[in-house]
Protein backbone atom coordinates (compact mmCIF):
# COMPACT_ATOMS: atom_id res chain seq x y z
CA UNK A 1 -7.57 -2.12 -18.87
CA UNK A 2 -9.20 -2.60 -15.57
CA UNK A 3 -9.04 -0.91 -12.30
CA UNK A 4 -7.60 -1.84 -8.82
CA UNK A 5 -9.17 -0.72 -5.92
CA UNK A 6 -6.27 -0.59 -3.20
CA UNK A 7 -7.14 -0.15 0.77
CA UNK A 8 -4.28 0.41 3.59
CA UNK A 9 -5.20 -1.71 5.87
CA UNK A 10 -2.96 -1.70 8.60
CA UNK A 11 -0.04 0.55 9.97
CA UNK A 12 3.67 0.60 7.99
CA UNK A 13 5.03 1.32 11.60
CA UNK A 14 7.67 -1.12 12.48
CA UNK A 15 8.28 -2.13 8.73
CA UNK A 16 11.30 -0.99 6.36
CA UNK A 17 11.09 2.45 5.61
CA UNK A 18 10.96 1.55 1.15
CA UNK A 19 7.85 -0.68 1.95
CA UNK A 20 6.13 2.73 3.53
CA UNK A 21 7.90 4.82 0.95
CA UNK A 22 5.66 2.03 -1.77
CA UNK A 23 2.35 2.87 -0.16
CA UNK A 24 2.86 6.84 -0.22
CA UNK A 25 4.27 6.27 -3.57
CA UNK A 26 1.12 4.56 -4.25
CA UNK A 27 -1.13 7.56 -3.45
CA UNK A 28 -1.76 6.57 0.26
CA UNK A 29 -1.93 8.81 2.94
CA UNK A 30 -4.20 7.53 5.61
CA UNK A 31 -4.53 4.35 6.88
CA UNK A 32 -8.29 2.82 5.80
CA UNK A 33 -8.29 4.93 2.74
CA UNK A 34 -9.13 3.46 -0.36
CA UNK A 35 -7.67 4.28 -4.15
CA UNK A 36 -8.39 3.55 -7.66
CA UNK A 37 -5.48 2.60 -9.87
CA UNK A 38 -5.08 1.62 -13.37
CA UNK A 39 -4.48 -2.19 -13.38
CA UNK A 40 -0.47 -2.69 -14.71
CA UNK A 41 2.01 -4.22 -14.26
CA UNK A 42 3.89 -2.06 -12.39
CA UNK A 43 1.46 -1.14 -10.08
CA UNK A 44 1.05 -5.08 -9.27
CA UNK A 45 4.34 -5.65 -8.41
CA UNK A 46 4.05 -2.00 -5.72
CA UNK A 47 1.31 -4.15 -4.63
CA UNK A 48 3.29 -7.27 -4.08
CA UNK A 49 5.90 -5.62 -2.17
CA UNK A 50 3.34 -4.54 0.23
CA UNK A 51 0.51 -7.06 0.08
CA UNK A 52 0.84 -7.31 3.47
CA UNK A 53 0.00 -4.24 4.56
CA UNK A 54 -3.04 -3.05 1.65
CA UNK A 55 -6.39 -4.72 0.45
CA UNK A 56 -7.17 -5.02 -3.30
CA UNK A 57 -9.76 -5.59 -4.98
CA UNK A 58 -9.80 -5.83 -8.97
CA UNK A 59 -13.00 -4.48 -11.11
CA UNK A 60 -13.07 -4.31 -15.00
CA UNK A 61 -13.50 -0.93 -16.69
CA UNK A 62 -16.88 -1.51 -18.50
């Protein structure tokens, strides 16, 4: 499977408290930091619910 490169990109602040509780459950603790996840589909859909607030970039394992 590939990777996912997620980036928080801007601030949960002002947004419902499970979309920030997605994004630390996500391995996110600083805002501009950048992670590498396994690409699945249950890491998509944390994505999804916060698509607004991260950056992602897919890359295939080689």
């Amino acid at each position: 499977m590939g990777k996912l490169l997620v980036t928080w990109v801007k601030s949960g602040i002002g947004y419902d408290q499970r979309q920030r509780d997605v994004i630390r459950a996500l391995g996110l603790r600083r805002l501009n930091q950048t992670i590498e996840k396994e690409d699945s589909p249950s890491i998509r859909g944390m994505v999804a619910k916060v698509s607004h607030l991260v950056k992602v970039v897919s890359h295939d394992a080689a």
